[in-house]
C-alpha atoms as a PDB file:
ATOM      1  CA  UNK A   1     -40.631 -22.100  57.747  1.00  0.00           C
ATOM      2  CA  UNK A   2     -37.651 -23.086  59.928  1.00  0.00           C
ATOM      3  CA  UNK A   3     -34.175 -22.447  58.798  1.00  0.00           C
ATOM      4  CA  UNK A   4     -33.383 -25.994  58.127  1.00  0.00           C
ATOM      5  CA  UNK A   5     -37.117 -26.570  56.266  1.00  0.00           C
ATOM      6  CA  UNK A   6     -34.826 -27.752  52.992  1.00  0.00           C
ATOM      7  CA  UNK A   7     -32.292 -30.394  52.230  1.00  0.00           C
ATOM      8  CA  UNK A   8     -30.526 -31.993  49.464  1.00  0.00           C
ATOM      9  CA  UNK A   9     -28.633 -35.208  48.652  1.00  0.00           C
ATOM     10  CA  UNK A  10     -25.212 -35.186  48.385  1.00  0.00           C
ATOM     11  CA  UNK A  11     -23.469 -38.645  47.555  1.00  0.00           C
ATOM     12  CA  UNK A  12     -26.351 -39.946  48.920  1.00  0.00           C
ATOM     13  CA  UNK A  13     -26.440 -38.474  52.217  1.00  0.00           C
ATOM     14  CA  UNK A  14     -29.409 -36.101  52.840  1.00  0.00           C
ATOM     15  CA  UNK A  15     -27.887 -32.762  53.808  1.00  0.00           C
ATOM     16  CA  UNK A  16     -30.277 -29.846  56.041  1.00  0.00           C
ATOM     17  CA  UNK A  17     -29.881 -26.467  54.725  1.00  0.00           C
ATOM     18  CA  UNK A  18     -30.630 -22.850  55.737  1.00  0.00           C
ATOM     19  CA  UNK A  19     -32.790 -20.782  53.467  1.00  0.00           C
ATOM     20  CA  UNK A  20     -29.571 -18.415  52.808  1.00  0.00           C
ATOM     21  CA  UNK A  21     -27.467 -21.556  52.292  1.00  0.00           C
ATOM     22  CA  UNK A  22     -30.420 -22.416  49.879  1.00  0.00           C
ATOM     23  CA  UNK A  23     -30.551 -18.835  48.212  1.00  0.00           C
ATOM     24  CA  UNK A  24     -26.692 -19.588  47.715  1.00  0.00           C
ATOM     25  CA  UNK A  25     -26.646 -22.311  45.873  1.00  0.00           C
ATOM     26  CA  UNK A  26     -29.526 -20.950  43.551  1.00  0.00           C
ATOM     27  CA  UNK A  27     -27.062 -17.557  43.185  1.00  0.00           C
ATOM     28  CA  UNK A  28     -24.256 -20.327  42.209  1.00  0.00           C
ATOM     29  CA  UNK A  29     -26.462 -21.709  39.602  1.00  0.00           C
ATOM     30  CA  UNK A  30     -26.957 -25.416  41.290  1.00  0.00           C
ATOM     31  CA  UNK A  31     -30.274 -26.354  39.278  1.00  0.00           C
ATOM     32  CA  UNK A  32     -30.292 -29.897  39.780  1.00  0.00           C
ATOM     33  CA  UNK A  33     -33.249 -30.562  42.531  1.00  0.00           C
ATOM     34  CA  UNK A  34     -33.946 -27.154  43.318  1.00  0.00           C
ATOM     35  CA  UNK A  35     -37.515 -26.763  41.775  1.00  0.00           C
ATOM     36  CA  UNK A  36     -39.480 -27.602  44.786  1.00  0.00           C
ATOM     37  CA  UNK A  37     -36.874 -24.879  47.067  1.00  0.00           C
ATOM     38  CA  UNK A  38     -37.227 -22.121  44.063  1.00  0.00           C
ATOM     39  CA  UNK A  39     -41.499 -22.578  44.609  1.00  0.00           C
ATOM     40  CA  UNK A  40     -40.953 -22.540  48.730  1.00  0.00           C
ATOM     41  CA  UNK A  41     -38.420 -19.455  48.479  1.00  0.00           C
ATOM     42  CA  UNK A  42     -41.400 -17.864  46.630  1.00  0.00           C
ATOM     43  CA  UNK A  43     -43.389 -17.692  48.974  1.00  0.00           C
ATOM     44  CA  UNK A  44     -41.002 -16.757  52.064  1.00  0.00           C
ATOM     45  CA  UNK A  45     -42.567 -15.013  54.509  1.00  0.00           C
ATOM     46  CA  UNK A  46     -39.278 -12.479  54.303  1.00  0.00           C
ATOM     47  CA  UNK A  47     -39.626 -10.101  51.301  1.00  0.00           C
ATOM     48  CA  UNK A  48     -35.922  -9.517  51.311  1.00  0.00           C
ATOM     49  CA  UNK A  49     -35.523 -13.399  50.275  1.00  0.00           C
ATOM     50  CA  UNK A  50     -38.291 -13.251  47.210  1.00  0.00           C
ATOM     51  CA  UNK A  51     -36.236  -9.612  46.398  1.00  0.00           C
ATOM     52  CA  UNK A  52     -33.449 -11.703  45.806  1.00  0.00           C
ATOM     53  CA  UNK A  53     -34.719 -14.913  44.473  1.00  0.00           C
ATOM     54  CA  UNK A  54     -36.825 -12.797  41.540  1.00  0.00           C
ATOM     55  CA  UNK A  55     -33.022 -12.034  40.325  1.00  0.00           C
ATOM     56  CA  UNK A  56     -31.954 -15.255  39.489  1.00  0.00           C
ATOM     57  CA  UNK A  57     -32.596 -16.650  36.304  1.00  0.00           C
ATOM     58  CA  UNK A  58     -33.868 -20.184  34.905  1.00  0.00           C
ATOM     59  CA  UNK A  59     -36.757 -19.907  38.150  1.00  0.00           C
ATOM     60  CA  UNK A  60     -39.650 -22.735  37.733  1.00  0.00           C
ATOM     61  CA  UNK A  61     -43.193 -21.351  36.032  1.00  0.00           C
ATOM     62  CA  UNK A  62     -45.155 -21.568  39.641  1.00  0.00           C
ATOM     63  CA  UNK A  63     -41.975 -19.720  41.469  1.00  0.00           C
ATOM     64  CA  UNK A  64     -42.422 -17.015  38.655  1.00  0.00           C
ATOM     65  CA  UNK A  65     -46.561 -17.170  39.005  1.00  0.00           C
ATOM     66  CA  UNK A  66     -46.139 -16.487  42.852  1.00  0.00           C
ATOM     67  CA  UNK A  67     -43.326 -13.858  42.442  1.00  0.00           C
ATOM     68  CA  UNK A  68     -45.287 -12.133  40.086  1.00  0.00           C
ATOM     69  CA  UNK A  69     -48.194 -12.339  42.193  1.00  0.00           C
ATOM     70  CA  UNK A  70     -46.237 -11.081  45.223  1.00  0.00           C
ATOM     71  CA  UNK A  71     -47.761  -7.866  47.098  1.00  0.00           C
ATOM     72  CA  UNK A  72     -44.123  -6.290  47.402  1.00  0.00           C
ATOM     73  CA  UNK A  73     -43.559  -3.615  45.507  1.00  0.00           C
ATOM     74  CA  UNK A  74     -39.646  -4.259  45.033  1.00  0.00           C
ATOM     75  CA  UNK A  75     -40.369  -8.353  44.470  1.00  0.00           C
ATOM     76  CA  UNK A  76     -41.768  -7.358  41.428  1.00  0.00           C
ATOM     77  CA  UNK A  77     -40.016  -4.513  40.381  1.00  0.00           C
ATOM     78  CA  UNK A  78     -37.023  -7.030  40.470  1.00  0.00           C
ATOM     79  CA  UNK A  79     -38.785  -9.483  39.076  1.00  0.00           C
ATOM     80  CA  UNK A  80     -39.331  -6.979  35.955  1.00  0.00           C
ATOM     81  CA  UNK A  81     -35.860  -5.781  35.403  1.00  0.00           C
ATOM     82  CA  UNK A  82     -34.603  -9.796  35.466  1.00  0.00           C
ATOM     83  CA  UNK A  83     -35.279 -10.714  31.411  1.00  0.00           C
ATOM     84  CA  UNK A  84     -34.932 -14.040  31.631  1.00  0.00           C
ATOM     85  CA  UNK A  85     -38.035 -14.264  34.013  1.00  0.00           C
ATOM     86  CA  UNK A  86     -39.938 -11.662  31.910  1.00  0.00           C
ATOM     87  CA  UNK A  87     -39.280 -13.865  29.248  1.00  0.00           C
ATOM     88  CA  UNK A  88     -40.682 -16.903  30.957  1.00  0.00           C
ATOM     89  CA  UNK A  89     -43.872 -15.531  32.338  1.00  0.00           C
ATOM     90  CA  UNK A  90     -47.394 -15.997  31.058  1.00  0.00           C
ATOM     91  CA  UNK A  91     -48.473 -12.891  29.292  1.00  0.00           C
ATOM     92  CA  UNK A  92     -51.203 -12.665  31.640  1.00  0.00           C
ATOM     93  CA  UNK A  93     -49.101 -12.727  34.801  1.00  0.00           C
ATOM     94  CA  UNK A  94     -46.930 -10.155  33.105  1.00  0.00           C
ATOM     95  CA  UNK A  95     -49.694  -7.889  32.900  1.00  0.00           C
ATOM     96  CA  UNK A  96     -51.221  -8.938  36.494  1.00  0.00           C
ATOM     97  CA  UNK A  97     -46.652  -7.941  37.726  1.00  0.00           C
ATOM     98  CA  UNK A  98     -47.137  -4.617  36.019  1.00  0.00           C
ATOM     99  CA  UNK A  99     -50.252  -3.525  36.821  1.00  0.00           C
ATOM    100  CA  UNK A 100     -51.216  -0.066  36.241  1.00  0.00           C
ATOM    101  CA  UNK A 101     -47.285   1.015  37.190  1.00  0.00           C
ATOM    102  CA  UNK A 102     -45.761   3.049  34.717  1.00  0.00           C
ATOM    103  CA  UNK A 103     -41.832   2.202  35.880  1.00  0.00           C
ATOM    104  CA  UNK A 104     -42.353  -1.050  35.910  1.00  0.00           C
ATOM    105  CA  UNK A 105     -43.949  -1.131  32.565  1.00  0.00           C
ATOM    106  CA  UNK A 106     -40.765   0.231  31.041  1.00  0.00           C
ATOM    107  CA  UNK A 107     -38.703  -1.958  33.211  1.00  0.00           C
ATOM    108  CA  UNK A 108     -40.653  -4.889  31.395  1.00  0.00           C
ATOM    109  CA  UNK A 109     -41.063  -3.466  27.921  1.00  0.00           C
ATOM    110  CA  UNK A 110     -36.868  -3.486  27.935  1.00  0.00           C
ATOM    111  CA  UNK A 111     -36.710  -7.483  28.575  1.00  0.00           C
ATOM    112  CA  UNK A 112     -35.316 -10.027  26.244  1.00  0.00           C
ATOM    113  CA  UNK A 113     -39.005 -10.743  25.438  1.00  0.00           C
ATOM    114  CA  UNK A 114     -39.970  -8.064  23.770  1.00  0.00           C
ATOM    115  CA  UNK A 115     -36.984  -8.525  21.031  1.00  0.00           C
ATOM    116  CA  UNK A 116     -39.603  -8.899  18.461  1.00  0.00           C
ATOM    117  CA  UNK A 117     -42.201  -6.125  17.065  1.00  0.00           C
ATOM    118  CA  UNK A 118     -45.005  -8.473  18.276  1.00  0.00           C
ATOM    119  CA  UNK A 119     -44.206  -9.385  21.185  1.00  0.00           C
ATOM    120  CA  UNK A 120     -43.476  -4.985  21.821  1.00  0.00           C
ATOM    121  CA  UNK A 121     -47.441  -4.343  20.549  1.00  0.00           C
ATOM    122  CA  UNK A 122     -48.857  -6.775  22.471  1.00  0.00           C
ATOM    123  CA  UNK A 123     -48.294  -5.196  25.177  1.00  0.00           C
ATOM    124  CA  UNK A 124     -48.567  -2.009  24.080  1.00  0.00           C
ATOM    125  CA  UNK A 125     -52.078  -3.010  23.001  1.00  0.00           C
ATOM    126  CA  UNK A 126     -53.025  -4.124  26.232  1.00  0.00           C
ATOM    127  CA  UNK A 127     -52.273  -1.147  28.028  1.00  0.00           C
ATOM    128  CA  UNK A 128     -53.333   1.552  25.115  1.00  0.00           C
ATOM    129  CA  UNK A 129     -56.256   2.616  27.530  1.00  0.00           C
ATOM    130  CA  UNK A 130     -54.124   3.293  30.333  1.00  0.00           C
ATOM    131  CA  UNK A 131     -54.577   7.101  31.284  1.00  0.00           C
ATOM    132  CA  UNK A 132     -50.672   7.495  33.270  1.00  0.00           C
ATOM    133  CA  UNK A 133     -48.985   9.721  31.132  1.00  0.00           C
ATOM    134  CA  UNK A 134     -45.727   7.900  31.045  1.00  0.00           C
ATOM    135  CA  UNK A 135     -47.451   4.420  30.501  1.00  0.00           C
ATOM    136  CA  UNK A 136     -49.217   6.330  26.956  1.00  0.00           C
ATOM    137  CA  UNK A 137     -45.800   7.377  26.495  1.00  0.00           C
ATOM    138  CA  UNK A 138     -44.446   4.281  26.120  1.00  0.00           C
ATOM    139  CA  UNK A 139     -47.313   2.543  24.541  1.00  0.00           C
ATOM    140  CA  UNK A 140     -47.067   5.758  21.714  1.00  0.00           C
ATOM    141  CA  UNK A 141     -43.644   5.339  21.290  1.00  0.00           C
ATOM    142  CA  UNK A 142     -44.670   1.257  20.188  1.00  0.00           C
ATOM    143  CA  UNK A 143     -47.088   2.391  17.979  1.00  0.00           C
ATOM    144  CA  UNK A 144     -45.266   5.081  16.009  1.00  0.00           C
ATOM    145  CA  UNK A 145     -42.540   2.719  16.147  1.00  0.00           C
ATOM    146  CA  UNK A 146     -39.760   4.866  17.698  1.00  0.00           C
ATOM    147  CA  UNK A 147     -39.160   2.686  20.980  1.00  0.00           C
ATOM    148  CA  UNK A 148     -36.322   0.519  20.107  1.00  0.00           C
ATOM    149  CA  UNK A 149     -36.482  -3.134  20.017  1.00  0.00           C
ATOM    150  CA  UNK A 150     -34.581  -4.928  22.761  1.00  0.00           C
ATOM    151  CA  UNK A 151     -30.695  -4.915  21.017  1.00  0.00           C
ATOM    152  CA  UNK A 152     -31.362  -1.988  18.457  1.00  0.00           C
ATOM    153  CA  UNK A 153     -30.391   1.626  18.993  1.00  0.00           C
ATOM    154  CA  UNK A 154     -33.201   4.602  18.035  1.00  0.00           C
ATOM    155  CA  UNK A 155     -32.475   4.759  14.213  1.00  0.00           C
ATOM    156  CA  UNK A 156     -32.208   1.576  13.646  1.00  0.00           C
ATOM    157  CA  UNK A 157     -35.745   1.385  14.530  1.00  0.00           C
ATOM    158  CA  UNK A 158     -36.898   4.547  12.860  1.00  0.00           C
ATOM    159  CA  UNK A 159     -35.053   2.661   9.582  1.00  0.00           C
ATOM    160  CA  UNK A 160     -37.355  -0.231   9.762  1.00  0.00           C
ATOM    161  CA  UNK A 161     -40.118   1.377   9.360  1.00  0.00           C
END
């Protein structure tokens, strides 16, 4: 991809941009035509871009799909610890971004999604057979109902139950 591979129209005049000048506007949260740049970022051959791109929030389903898909190990680890794209993601491609890791499990299991006892044992249900120690940790903690949903402290929880 060449550095100038995107443009956009500005009062009608078609302007060239840089991926970083692209990145930018994305960081400034400029929406409006950016789906097809969001998908293209995505897929960057520089990891350090789809590092930063799985930050922002509001990304398109197939920009999410291939981020979560991504063989980096810190693409999806951001990608984990940004809620709004947690949120967003099929529940199988949230399973297929954590994988059998344990940290980013947790990292997930804290996201906006999983503000509702449901949405928490579903995935704690799909990873009960894991044998990592911290994953059954987590996935215990679900069951007995002592990990906090997202917004509510320890005893809050333990008073719901």
């Amino acid at each position: 991809m060449n550095t100038t591979d995107f443009s956009i129209k500005v009062l009608g005049k078609t302007m060239p941009l840089t991926v970083l000048e692209a990145l930018g506007l994305l960081e400034a949260g400029i929406k409006t035509g950016f789906e097809p740049i969001a998908v293209a970022l995505s897929t960057h051959q520089s990891h350090k871009i789809r590092t930063r791109l799985a930050s922002y929030p509001e990304l398109p389903l197939e920009a999410l799909e291939n981020l979560a898909t991504d063989p980096a190990s810190d693409v999806r680890e951001m990608l984990c610890s940004n809620s709004d794209a947690v949120s967003h993601l099929p529940f199988s491609y949230l399973a297929e971004l954590i994988g059998d890791d344990p940290y980013l499990f947790e990292l997930a299991s804290q996201s906006d999604r999983f503000s509702e006892r449901k949405d928490l044992d579903e995935i704690a249900e799909y990873y009960q057979g894991n044998e990592d120690p911290a994953v059954r940790r987590v996935v215990q903690a679900i069951f007995d109902h002592t990990m906090p949903l997202k917004g509510q402290n320890k005893k809050d929880s333990e008073e719901n139950l």
